[in-house]
N, C-alpha and C. Protein backbone atom coordinates (compact mmCIF):
# COMPACT_ATOMS: atom_id res chain seq x y z
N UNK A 1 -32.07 -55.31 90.40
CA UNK A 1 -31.41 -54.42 89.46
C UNK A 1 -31.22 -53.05 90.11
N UNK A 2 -30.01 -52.95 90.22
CA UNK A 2 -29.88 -51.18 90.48
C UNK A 2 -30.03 -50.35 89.35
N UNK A 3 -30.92 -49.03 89.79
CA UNK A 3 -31.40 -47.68 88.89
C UNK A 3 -30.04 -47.06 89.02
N UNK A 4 -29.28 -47.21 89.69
CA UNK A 4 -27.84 -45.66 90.38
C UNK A 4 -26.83 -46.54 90.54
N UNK A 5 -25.83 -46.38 89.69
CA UNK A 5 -25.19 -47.32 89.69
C UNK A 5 -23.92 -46.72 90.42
N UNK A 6 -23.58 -45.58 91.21
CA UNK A 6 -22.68 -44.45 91.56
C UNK A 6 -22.91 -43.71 91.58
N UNK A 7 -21.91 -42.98 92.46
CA UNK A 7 -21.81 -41.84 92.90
C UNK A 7 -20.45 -41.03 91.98
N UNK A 8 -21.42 -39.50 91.39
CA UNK A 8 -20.46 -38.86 90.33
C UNK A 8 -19.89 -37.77 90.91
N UNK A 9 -20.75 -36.82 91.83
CA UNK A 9 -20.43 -35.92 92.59
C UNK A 9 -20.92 -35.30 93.50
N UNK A 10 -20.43 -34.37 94.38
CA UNK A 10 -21.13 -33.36 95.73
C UNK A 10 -20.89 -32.14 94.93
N UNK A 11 -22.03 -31.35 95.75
CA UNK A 11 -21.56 -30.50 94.95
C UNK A 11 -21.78 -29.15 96.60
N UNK A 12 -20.99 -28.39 97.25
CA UNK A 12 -21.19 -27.64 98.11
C UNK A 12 -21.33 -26.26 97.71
N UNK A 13 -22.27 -25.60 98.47
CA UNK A 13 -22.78 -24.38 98.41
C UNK A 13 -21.52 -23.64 99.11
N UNK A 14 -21.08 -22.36 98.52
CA UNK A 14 -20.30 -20.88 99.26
C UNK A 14 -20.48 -19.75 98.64
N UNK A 15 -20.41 -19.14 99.44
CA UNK A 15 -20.14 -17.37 98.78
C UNK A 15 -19.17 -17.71 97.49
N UNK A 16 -17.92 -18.34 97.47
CA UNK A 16 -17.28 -18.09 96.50
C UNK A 16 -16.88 -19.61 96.16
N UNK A 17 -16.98 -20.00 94.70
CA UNK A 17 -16.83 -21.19 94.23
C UNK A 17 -15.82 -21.44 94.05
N UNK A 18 -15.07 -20.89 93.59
CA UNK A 18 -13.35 -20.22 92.95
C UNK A 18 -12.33 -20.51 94.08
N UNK A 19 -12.83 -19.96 95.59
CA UNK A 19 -12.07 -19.95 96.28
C UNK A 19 -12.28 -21.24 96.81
N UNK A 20 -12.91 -21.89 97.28
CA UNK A 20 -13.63 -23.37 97.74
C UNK A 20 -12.96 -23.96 97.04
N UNK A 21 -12.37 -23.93 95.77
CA UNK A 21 -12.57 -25.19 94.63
C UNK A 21 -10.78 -25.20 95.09
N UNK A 22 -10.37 -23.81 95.20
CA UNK A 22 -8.93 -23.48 95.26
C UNK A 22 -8.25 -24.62 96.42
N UNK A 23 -9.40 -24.26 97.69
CA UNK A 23 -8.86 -24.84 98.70
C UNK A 23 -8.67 -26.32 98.95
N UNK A 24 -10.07 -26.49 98.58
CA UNK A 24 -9.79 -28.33 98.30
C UNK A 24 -9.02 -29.14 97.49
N UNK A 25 -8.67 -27.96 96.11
CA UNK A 25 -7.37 -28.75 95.44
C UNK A 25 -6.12 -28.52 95.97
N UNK A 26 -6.05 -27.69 97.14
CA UNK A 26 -4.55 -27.67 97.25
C UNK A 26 -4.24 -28.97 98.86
N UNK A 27 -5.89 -28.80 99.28
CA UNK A 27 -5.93 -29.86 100.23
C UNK A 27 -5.05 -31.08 99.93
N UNK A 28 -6.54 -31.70 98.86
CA UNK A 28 -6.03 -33.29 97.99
C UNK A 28 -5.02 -32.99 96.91
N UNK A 29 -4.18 -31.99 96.48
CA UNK A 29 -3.13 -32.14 95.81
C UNK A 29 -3.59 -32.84 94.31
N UNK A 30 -5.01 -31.60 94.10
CA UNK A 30 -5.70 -31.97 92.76
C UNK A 30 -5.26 -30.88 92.00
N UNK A 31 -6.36 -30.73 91.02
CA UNK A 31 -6.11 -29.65 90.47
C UNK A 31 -7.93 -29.08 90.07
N UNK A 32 -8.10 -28.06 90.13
CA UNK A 32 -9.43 -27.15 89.63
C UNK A 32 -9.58 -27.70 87.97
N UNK A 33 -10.07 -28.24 87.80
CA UNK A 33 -10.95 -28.83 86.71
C UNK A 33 -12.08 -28.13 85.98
N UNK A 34 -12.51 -27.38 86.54
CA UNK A 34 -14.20 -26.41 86.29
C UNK A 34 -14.14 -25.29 87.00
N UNK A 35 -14.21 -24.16 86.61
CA UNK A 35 -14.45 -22.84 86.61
C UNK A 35 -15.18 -21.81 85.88
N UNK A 36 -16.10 -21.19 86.39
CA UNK A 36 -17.15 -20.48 85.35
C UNK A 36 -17.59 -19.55 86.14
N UNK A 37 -17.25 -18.72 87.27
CA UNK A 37 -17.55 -18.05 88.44
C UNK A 37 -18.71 -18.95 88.87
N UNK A 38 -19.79 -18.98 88.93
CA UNK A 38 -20.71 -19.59 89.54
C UNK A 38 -20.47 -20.54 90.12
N UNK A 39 -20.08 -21.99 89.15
CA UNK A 39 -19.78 -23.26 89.31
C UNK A 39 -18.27 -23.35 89.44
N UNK A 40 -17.87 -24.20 90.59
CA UNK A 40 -16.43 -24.50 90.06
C UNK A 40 -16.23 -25.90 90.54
N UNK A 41 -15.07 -26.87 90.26
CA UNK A 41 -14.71 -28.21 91.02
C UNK A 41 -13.48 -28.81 90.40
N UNK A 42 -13.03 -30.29 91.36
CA UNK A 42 -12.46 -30.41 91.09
C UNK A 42 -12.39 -32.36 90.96
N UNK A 43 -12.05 -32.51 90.16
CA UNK A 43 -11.99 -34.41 89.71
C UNK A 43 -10.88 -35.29 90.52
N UNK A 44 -11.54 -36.46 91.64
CA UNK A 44 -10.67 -36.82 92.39
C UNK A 44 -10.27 -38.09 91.34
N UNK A 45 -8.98 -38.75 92.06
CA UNK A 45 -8.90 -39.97 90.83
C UNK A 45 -9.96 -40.68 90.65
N UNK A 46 -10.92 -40.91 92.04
CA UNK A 46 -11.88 -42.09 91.88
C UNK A 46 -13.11 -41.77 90.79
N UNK A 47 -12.63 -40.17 90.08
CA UNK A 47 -13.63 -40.00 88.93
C UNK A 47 -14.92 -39.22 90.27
N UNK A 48 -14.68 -38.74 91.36
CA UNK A 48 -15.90 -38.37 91.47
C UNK A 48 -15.61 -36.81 91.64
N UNK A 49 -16.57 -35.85 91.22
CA UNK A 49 -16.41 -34.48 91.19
C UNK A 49 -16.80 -33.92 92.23
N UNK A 50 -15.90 -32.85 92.82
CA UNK A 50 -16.24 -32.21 94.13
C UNK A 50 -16.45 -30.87 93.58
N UNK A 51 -17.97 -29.97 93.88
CA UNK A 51 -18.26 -29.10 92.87
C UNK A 51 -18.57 -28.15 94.57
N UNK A 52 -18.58 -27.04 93.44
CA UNK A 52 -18.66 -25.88 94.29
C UNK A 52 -19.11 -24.29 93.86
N UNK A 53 -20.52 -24.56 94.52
CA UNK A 53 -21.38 -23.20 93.97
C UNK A 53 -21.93 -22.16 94.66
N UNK A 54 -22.02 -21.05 93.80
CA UNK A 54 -21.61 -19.85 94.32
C UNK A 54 -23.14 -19.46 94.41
N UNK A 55 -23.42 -19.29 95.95
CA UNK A 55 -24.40 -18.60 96.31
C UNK A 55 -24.42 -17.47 97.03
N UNK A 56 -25.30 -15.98 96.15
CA UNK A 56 -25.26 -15.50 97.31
C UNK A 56 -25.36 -15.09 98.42
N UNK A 57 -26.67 -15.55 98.77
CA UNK A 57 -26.85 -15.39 100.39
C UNK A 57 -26.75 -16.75 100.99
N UNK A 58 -25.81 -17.53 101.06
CA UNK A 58 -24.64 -18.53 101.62
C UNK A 58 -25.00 -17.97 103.05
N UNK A 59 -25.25 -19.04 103.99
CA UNK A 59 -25.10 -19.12 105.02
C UNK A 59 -24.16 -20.36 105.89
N UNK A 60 -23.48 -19.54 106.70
CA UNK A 60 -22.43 -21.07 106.52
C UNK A 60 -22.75 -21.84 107.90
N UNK A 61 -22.67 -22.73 107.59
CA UNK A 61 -23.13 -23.86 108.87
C UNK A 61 -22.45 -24.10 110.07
N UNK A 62 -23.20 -24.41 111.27
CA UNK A 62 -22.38 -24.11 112.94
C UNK A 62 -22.11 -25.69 113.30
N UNK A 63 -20.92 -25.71 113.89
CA UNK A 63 -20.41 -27.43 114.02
C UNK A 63 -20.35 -27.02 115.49
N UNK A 64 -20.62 -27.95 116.79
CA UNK A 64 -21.68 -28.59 116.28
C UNK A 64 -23.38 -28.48 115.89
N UNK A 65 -23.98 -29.22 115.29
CA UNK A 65 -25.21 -28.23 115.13
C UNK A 65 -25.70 -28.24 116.54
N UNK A 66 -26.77 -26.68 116.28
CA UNK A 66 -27.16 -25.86 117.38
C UNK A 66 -28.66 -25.56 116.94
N UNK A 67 -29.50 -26.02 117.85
CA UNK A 67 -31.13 -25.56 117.60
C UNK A 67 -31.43 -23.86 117.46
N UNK A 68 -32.05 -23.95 116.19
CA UNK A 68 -32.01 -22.17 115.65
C UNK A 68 -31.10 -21.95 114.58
N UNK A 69 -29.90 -22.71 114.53
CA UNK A 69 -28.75 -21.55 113.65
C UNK A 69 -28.70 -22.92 112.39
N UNK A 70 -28.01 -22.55 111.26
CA UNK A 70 -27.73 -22.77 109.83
C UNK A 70 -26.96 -24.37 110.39
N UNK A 71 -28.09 -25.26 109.67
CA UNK A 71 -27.15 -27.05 110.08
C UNK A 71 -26.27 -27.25 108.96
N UNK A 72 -25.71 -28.00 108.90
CA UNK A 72 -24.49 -28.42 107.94
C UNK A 72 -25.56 -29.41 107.03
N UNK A 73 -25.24 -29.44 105.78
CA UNK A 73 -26.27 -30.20 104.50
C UNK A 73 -24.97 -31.32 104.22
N UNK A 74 -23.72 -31.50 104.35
CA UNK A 74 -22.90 -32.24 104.25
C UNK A 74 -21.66 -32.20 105.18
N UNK A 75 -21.19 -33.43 105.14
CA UNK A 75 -19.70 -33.30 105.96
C UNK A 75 -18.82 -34.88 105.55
N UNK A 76 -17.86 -34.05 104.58
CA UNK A 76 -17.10 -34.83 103.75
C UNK A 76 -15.66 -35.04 105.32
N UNK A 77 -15.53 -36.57 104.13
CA UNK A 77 -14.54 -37.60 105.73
C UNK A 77 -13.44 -37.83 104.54
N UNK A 78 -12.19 -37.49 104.62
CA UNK A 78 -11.15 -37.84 103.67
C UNK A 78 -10.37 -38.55 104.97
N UNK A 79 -9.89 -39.79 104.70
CA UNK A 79 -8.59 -41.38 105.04
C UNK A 79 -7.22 -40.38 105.01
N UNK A 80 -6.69 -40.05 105.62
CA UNK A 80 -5.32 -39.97 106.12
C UNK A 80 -4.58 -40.85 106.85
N UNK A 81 -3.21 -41.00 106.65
CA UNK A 81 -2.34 -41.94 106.81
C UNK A 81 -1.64 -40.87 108.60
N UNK A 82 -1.32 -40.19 108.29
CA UNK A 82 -0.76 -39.26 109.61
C UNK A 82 -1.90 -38.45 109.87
N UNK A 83 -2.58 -38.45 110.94
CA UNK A 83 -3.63 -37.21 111.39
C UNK A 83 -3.10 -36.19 111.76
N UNK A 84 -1.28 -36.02 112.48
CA UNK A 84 -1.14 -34.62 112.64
C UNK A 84 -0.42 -33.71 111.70
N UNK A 85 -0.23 -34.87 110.69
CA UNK A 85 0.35 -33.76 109.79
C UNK A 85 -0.25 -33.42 108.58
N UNK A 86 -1.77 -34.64 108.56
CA UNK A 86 -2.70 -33.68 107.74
C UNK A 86 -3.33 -32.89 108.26
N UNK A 87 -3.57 -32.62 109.77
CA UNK A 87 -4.43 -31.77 110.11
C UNK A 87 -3.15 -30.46 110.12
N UNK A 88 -2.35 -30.26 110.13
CA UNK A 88 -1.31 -29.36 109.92
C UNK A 88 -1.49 -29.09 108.27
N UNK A 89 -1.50 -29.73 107.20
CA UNK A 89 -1.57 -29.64 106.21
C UNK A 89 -2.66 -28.86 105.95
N UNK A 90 -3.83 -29.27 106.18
CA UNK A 90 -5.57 -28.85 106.50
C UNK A 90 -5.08 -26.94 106.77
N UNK A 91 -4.38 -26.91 107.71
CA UNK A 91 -4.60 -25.71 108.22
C UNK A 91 -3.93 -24.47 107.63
N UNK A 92 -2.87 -25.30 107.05
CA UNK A 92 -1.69 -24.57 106.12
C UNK A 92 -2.56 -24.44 104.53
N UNK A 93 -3.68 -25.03 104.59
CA UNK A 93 -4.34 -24.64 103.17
C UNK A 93 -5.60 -23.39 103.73
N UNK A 94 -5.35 -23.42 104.91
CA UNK A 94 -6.59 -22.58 104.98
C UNK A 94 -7.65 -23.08 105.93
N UNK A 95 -7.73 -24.51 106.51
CA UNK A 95 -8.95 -24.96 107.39
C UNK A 95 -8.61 -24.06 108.93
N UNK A 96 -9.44 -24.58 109.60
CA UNK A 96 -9.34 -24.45 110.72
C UNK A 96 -10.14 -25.48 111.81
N UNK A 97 -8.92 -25.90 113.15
CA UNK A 97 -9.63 -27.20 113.66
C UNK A 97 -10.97 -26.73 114.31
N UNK A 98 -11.95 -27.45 114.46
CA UNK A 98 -13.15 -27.28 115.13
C UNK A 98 -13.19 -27.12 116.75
N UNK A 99 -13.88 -26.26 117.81
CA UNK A 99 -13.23 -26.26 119.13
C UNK A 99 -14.14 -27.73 119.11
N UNK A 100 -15.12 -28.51 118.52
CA UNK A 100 -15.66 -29.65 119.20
C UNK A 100 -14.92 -31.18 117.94
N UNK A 101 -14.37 -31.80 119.54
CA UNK A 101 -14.32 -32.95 118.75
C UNK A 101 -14.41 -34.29 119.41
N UNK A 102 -14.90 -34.95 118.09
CA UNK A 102 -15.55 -36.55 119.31
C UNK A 102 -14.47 -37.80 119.58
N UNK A 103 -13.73 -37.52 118.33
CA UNK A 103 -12.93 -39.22 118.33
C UNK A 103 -11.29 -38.73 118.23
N UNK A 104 -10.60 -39.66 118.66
CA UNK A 104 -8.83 -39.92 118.87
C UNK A 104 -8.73 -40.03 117.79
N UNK A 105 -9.31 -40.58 116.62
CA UNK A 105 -9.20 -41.44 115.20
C UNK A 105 -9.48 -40.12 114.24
N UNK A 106 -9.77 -39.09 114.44
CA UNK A 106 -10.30 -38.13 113.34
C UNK A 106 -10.62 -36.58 113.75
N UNK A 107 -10.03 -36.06 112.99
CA UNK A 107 -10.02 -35.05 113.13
C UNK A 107 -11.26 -33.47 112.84
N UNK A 108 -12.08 -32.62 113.67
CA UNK A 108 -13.17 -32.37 112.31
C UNK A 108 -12.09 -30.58 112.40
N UNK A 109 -12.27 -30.75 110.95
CA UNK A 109 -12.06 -29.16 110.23
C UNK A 109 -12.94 -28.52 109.77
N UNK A 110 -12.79 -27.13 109.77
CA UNK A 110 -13.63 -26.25 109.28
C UNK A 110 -13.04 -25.69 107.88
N UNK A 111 -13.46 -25.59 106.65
CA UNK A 111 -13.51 -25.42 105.42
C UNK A 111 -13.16 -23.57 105.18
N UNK A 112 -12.35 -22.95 104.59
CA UNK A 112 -13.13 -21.61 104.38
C UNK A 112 -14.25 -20.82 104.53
N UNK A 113 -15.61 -22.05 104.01
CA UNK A 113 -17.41 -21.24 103.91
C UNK A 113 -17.10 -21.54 104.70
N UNK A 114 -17.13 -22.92 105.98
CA UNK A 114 -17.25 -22.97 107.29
C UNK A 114 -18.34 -24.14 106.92
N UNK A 115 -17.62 -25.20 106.30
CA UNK A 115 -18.34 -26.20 106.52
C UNK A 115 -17.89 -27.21 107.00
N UNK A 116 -18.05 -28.41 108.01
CA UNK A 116 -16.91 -29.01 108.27
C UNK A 116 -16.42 -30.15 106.94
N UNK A 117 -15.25 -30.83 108.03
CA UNK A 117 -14.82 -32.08 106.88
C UNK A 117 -13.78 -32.47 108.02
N UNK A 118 -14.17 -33.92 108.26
CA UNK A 118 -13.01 -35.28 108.95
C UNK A 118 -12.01 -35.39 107.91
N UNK A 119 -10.70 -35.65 108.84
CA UNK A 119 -9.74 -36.25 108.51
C UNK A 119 -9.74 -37.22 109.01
N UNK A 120 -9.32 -38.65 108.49
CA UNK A 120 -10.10 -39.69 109.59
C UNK A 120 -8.50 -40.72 109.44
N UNK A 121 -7.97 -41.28 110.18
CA UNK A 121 -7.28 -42.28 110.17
C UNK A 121 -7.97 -44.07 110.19
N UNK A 122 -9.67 -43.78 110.99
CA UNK A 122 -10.19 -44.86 111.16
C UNK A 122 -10.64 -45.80 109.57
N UNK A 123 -10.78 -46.64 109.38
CA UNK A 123 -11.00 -47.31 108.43
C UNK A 123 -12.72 -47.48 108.16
């Protein structure tokens, strides 16, 4: 018997929730769902919530990690059909590409806070 039957949401730490929540909906071509300054997010179709909270002494995480400095607590992988024109898309919302990257198949971006996130063509 499973206790957890799913997964409902992430929820990422930034200085600003508002702006985070902004960026990822214009990423996935959602819409901001939750806003309250503190908390904000946004509802993908698959029903799962991508939340985003406002801390303020936010430290934003170094890709790749580095012994001593702030590690990454998550790193969200979104399926793209074209990698260069979502990673063009990515950047036109605001990401920026990472100088380190491992695979032909995926792309890693850096978020506004500076957290990463794959664009991945691999399956």
């Amino acid at each position: 018997m499973r206790l957890v039957s799913s997964i409902i949401g992430v929820a990422l730490d930034c200085k600003d929730a508002d702006l985070l929540a902004n960026f990822y909906a214009r990423l996935l071509g959602l819409e901001k769902t939750i806003s309250s300054g503190i908390w904000a997010g946004i509802h993908t179709p698959q029903c799962i919530i991508l939340a985003f909270q406002t801390v303020e002494e936010y430290v934003p995480p170094v890709w790749p990690w580095k012994e001593g400095e702030q590690q990454q607590m998550v790193h969200l992988d979104f399926k793209v059909d074209d990698l260069p024109k979502a990673v063009e898309h990515a950047i036109a919302c605001g990401a920026t590409v990472a100088d380190t990257q491992y695979y032909d198949t995926s792309t890693v971006m850096i978020d506004p806070a500076g957290h990463p996130f794959c664009l991945s063509t691999a399956e």
